[in-house]
Structure formats: C-alpha cells, structure tokens
PDB file of N, CA and C in Angstrom:
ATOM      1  N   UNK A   1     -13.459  43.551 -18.776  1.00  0.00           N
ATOM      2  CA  UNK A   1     -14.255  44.283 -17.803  1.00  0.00           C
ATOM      3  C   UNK A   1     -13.636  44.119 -16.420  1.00  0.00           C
ATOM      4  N   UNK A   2     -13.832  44.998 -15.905  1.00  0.00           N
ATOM      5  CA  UNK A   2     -12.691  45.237 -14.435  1.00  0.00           C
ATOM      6  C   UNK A   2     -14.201  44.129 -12.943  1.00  0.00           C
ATOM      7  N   UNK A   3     -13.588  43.183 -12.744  1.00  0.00           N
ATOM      8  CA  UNK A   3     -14.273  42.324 -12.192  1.00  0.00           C
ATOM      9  C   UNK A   3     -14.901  43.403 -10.830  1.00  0.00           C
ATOM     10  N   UNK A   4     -14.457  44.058 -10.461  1.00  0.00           N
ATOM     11  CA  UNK A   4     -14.606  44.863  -8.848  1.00  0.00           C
ATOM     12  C   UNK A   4     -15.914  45.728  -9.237  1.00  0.00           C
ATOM     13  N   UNK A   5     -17.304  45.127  -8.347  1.00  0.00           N
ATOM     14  CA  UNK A   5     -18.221  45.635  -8.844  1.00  0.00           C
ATOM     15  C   UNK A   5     -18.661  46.861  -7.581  1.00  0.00           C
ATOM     16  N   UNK A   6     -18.917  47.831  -8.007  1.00  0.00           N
ATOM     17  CA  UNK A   6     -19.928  48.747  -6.533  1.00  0.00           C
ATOM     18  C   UNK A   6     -21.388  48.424  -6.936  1.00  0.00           C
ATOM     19  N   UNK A   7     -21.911  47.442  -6.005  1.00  0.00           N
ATOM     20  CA  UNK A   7     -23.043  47.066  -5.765  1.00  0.00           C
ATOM     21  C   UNK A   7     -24.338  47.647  -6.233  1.00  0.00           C
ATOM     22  N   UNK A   8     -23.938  49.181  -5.493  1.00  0.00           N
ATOM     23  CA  UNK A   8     -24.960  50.235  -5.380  1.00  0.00           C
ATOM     24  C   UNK A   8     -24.774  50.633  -6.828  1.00  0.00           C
ATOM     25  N   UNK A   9     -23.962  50.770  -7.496  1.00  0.00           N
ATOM     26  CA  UNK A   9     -24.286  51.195  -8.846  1.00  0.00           C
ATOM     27  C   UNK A   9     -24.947  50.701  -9.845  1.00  0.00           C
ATOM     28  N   UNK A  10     -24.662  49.434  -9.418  1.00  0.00           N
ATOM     29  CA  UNK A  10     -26.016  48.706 -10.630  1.00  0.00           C
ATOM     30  C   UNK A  10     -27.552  49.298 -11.226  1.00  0.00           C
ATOM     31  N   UNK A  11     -27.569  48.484 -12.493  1.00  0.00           N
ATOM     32  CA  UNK A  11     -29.091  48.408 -12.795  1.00  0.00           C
ATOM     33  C   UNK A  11     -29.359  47.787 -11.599  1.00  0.00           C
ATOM     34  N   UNK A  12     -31.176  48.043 -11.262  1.00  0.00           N
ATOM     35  CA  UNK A  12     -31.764  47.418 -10.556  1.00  0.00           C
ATOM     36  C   UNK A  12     -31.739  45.817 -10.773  1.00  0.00           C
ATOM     37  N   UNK A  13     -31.948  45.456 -12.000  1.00  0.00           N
ATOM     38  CA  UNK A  13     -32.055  44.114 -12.620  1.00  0.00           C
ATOM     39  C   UNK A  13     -30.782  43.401 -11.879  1.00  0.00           C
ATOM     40  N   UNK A  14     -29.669  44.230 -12.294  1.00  0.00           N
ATOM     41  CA  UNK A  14     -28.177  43.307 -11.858  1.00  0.00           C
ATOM     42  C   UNK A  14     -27.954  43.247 -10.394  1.00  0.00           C
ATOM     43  N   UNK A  15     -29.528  44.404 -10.010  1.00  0.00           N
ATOM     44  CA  UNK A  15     -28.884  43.992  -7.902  1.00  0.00           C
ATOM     45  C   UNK A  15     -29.443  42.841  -7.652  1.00  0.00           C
ATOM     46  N   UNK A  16     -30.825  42.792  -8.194  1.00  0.00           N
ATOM     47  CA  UNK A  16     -31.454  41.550  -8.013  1.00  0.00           C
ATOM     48  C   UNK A  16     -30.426  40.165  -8.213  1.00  0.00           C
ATOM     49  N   UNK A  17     -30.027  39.806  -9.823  1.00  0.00           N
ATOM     50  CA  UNK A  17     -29.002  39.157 -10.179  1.00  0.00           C
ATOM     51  C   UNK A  17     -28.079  38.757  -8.891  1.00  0.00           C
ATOM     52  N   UNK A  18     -27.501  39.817  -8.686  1.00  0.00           N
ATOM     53  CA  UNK A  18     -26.058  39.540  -7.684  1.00  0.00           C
ATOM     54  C   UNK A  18     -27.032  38.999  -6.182  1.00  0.00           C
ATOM     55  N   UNK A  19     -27.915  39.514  -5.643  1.00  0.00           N
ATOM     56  CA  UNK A  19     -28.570  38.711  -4.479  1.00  0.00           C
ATOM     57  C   UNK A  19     -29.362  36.995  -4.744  1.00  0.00           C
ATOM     58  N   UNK A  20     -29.697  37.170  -5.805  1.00  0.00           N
ATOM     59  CA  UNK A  20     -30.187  36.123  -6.665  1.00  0.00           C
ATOM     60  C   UNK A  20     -29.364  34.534  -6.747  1.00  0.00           C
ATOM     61  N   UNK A  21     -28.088  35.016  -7.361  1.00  0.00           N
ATOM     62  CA  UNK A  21     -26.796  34.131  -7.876  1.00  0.00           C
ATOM     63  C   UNK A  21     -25.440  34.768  -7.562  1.00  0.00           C
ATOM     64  N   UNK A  22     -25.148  35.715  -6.764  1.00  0.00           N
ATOM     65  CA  UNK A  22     -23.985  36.273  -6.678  1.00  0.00           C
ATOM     66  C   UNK A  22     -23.383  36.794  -7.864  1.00  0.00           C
ATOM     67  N   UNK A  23     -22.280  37.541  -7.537  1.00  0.00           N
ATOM     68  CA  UNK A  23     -21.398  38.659  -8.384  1.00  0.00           C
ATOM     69  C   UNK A  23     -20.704  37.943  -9.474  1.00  0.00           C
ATOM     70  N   UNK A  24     -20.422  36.621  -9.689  1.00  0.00           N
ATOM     71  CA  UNK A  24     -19.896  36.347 -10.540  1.00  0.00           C
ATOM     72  C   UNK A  24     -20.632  35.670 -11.487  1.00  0.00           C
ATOM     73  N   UNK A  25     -21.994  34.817 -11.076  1.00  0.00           N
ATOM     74  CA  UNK A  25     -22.675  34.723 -11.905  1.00  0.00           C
ATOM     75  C   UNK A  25     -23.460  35.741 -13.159  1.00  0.00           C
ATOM     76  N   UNK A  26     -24.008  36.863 -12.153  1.00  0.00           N
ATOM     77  CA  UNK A  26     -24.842  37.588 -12.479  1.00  0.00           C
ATOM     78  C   UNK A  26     -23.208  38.448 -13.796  1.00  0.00           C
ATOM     79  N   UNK A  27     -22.259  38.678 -13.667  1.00  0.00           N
ATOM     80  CA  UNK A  27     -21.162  39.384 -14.241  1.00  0.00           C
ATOM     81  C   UNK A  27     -21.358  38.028 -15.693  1.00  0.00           C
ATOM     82  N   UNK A  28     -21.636  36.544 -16.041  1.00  0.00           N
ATOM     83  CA  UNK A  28     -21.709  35.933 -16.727  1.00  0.00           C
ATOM     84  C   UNK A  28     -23.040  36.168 -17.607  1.00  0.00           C
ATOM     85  N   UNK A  29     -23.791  36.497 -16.766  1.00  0.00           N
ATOM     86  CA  UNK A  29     -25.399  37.020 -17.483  1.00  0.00           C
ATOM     87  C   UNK A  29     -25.260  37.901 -17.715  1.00  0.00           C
ATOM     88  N   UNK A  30     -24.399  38.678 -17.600  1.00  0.00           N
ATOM     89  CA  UNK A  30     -24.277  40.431 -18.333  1.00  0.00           C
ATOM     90  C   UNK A  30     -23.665  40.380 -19.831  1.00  0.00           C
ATOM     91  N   UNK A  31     -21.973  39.476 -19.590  1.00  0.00           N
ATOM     92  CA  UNK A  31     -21.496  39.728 -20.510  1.00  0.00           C
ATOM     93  C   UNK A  31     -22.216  38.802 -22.103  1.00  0.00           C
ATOM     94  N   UNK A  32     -22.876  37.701 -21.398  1.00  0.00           N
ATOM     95  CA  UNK A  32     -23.202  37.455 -22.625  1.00  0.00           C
ATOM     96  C   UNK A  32     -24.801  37.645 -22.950  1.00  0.00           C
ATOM     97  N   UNK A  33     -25.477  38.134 -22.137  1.00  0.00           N
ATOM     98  CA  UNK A  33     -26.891  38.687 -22.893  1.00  0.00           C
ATOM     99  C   UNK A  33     -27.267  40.389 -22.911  1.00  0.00           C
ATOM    100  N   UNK A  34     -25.189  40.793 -22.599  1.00  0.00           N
ATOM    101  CA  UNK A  34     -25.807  42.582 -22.884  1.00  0.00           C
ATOM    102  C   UNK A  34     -26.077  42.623 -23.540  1.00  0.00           C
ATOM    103  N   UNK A  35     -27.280  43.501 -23.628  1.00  0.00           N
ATOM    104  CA  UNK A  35     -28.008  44.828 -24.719  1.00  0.00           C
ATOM    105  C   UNK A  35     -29.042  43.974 -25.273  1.00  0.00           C
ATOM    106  N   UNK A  36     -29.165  42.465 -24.744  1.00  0.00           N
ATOM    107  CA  UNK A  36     -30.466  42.107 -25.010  1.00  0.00           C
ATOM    108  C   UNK A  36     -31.631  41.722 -24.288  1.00  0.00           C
ATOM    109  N   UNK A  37     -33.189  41.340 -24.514  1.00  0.00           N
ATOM    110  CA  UNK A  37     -34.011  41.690 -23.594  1.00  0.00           C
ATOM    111  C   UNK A  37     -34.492  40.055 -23.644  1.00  0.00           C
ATOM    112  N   UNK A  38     -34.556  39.829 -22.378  1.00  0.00           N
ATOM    113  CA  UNK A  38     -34.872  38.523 -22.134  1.00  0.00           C
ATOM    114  C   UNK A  38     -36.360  37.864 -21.532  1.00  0.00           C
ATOM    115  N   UNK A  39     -36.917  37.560 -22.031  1.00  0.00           N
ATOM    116  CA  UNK A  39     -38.569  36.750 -21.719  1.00  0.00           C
ATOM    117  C   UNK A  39     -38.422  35.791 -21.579  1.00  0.00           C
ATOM    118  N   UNK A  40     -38.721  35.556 -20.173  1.00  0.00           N
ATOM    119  CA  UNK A  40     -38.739  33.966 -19.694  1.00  0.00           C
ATOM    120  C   UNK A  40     -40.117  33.619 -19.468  1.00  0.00           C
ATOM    121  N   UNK A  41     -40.374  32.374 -19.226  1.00  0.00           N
ATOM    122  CA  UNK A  41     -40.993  31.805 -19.374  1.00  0.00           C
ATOM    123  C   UNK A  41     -41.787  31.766 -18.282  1.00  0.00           C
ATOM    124  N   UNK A  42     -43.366  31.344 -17.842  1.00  0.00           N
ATOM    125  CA  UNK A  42     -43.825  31.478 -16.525  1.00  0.00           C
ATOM    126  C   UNK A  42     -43.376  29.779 -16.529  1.00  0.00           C
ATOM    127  N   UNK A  43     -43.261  28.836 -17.498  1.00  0.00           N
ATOM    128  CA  UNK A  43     -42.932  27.512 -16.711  1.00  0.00           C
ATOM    129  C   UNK A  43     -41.333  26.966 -16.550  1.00  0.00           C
ATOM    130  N   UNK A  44     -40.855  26.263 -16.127  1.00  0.00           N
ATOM    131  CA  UNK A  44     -39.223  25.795 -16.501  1.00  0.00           C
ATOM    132  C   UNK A  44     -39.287  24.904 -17.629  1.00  0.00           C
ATOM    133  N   UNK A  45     -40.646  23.884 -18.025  1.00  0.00           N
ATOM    134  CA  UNK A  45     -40.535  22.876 -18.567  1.00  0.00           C
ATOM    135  C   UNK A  45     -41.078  23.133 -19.801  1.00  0.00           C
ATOM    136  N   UNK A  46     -40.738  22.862 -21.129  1.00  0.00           N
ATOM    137  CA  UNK A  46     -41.455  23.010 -22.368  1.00  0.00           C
ATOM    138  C   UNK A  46     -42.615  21.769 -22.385  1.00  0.00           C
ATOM    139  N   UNK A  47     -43.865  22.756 -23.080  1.00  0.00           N
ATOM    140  CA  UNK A  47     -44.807  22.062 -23.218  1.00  0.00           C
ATOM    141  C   UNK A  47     -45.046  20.717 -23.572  1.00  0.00           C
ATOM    142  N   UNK A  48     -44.685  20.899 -25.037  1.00  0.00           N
ATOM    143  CA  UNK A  48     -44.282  19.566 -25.848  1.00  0.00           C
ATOM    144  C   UNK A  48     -43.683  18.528 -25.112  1.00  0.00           C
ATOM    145  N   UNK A  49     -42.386  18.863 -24.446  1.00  0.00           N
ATOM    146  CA  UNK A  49     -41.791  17.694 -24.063  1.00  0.00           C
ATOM    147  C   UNK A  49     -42.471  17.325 -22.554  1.00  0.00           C
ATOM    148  N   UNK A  50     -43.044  17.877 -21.794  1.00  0.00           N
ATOM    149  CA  UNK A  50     -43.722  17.759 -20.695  1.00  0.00           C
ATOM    150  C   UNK A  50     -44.763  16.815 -21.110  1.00  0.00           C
ATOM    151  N   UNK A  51     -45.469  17.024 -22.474  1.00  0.00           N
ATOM    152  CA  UNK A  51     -46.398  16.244 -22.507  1.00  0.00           C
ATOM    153  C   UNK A  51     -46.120  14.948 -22.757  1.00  0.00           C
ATOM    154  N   UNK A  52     -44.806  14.671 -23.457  1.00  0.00           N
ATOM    155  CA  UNK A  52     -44.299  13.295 -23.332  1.00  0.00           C
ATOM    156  C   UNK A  52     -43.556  12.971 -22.550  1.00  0.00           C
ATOM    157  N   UNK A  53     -43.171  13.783 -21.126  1.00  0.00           N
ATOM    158  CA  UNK A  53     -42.719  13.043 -20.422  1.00  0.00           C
ATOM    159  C   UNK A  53     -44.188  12.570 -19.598  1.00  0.00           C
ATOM    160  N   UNK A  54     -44.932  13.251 -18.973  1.00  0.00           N
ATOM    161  CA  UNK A  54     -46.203  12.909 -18.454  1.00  0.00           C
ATOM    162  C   UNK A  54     -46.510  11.776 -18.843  1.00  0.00           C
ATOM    163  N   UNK A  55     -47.112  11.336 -20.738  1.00  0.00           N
ATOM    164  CA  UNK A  55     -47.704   9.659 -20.972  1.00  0.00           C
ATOM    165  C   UNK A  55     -46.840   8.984 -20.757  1.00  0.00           C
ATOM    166  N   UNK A  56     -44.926   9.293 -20.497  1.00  0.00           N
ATOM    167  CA  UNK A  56     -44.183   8.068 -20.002  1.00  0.00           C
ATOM    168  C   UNK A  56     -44.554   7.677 -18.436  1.00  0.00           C
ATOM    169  N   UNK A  57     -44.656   8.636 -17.728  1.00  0.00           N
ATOM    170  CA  UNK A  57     -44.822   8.648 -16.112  1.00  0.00           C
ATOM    171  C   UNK A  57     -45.958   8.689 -15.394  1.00  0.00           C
ATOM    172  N   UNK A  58     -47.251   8.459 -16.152  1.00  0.00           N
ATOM    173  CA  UNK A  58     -48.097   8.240 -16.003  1.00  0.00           C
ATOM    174  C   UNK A  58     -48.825   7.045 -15.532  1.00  0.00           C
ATOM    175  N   UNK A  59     -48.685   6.436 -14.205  1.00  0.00           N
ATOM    176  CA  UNK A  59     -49.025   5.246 -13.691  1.00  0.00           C
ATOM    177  C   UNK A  59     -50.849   4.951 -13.334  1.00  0.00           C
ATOM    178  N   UNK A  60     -51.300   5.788 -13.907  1.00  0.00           N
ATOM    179  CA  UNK A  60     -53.025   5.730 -13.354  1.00  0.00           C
ATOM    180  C   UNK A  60     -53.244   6.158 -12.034  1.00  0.00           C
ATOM    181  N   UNK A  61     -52.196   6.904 -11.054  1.00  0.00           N
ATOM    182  CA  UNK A  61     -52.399   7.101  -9.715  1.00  0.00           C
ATOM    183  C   UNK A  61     -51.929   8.752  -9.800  1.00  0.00           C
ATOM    184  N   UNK A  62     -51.088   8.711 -10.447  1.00  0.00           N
ATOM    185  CA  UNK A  62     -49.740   9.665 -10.078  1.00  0.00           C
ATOM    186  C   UNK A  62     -50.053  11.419 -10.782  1.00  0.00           C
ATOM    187  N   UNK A  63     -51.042  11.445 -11.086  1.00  0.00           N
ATOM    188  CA  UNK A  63     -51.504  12.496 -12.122  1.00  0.00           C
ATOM    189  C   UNK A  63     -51.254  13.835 -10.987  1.00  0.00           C
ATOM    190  N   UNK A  64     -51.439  14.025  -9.915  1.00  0.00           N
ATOM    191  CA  UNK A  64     -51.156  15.240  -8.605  1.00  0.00           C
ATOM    192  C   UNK A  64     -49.652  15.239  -8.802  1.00  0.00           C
ATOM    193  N   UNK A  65     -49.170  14.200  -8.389  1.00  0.00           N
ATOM    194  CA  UNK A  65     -47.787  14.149  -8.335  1.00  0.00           C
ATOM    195  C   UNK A  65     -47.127  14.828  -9.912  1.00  0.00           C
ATOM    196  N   UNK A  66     -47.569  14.515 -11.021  1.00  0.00           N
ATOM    197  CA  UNK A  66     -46.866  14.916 -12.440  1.00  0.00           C
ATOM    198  C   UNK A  66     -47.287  16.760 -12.144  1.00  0.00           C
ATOM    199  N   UNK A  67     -48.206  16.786 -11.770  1.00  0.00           N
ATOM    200  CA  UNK A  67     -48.652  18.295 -11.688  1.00  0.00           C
ATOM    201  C   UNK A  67     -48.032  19.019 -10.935  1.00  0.00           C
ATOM    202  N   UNK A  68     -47.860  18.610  -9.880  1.00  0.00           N
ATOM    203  CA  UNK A  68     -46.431  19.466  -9.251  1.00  0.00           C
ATOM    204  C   UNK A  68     -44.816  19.296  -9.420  1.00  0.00           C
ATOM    205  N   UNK A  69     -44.590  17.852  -9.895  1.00  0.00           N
ATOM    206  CA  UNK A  69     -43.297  18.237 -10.222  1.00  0.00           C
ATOM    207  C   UNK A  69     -43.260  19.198 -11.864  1.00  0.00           C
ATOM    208  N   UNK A  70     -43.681  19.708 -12.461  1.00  0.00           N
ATOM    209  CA  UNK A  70     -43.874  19.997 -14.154  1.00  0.00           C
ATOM    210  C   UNK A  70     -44.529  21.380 -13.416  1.00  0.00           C
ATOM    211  N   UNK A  71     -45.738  21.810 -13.206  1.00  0.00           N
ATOM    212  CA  UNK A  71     -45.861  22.898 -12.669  1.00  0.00           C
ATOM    213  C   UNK A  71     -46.953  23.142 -13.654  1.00  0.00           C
ATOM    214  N   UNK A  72     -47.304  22.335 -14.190  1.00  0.00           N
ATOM    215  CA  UNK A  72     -48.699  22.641 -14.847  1.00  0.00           C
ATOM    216  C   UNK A  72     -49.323  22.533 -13.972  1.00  0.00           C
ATOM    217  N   UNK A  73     -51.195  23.221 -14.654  1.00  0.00           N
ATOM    218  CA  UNK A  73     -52.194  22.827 -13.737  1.00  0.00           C
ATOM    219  C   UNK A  73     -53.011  21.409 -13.972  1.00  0.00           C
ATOM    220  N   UNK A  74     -53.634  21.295 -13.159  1.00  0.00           N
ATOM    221  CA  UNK A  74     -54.379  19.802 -13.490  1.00  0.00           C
ATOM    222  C   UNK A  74     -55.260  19.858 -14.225  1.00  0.00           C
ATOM    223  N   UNK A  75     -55.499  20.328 -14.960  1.00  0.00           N
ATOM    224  CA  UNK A  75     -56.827  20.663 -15.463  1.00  0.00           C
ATOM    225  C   UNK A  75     -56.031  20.357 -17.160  1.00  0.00           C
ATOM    226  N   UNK A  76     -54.825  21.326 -17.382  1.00  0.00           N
ATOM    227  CA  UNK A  76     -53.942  20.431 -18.782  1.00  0.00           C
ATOM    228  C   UNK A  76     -53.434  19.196 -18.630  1.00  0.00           C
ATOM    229  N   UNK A  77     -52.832  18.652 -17.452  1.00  0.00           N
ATOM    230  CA  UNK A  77     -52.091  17.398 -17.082  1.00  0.00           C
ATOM    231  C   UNK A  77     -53.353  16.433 -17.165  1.00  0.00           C
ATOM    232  N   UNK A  78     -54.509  16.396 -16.765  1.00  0.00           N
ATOM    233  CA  UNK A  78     -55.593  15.461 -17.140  1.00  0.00           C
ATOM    234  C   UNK A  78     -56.020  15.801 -18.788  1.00  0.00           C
ATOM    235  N   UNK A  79     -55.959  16.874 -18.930  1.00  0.00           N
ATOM    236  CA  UNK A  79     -56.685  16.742 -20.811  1.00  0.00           C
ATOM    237  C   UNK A  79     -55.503  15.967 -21.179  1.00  0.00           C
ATOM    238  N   UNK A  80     -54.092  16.070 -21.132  1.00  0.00           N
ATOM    239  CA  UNK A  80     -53.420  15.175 -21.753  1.00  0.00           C
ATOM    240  C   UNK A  80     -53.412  13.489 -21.667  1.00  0.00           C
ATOM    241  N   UNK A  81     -53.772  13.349 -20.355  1.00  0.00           N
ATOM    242  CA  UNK A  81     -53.568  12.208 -20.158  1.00  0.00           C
ATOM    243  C   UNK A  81     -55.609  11.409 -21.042  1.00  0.00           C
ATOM    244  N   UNK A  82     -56.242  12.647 -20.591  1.00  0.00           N
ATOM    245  CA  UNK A  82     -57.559  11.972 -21.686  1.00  0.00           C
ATOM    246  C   UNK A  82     -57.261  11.750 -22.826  1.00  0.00           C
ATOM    247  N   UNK A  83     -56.756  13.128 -23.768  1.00  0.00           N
ATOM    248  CA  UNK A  83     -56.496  12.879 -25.203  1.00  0.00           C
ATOM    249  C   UNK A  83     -55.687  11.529 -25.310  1.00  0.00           C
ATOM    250  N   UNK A  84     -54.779  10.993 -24.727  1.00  0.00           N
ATOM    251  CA  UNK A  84     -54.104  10.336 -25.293  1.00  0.00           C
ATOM    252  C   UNK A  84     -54.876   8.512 -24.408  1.00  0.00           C
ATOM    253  N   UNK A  85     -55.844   8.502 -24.195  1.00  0.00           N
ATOM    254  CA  UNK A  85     -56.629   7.473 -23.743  1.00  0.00           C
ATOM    255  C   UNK A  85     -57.728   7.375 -25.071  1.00  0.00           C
ATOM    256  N   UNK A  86     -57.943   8.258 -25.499  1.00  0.00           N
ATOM    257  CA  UNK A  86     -58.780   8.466 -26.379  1.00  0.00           C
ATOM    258  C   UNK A  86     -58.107   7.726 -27.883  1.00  0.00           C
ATOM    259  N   UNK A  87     -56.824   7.978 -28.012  1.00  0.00           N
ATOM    260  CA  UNK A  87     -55.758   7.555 -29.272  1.00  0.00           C
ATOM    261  C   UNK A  87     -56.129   5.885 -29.504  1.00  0.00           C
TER     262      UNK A  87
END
C-alpha cells in the first residue's frame, strides 16, 4: 500500500484514527482489521480479572480509589468486595 495518505479522502472513521494516533498508526489499524467490524468495549478492564484484581487491592479504605482507577461504578466494586466477605 502506497504509504502517502490524502487526509481528506478518508473514511470518516480513519480521519478520526489519524487525529486520534496519527498516520502511521491508524495505516496499522487498517491493514490488519480491514473489512472487519470492531466492538469495543465501554470498559478497558475485563470484568473477571478486575474482580480479582480489586480482592487483591483491597485495603478496607481504598474501595473510591479501585473505582476510579478500573472505571467501574461503586455500586459493582462494593457488591464485590461484599460477596467475597460473605465467602
């Protein structure tokens, strides 16, 4: 693929991309997820493993703090930390 991109010609998706991460990234997200459709996620962190990192980092104080770095709400970050008081 001829690296020299005209900006303006893009999908909308790939202008975003290139303002996003620049021209050479966004040219790496093309070639290897053309022609397919991608669903991301509303969180970065998988559930499952969030929930075991949480009962590791869980000091009896820190439950605000786990909620914003993870990006859950508090309302799951405390049921977890109940259920597993309950064990």
């Amino acid at each position: 693929m001829d690296r020299s991109i005209t900006e303006e010609a893009l999908q909308p998706v790939y202008k975003e991309f290139v303002e996003l991460i620049g021209v050479e990234a966004m040219i790496k997200i093309f070639e290897y997820y053309r022609g397919s459709q991608l669903l991301l996620p509303a969180h970065l962190y998988d559930r499952i493993a969030v929930r075991t990192q949480i009962l590791k980092q869980y000091d009896g104080h820190n439950e605000a703090e786990l909620v914003r770095k993870y990006g859950y709400s508090q309302r799951w970050v405390a049921k977890v930390i109940k259920n597993e008081s309950k064990s």
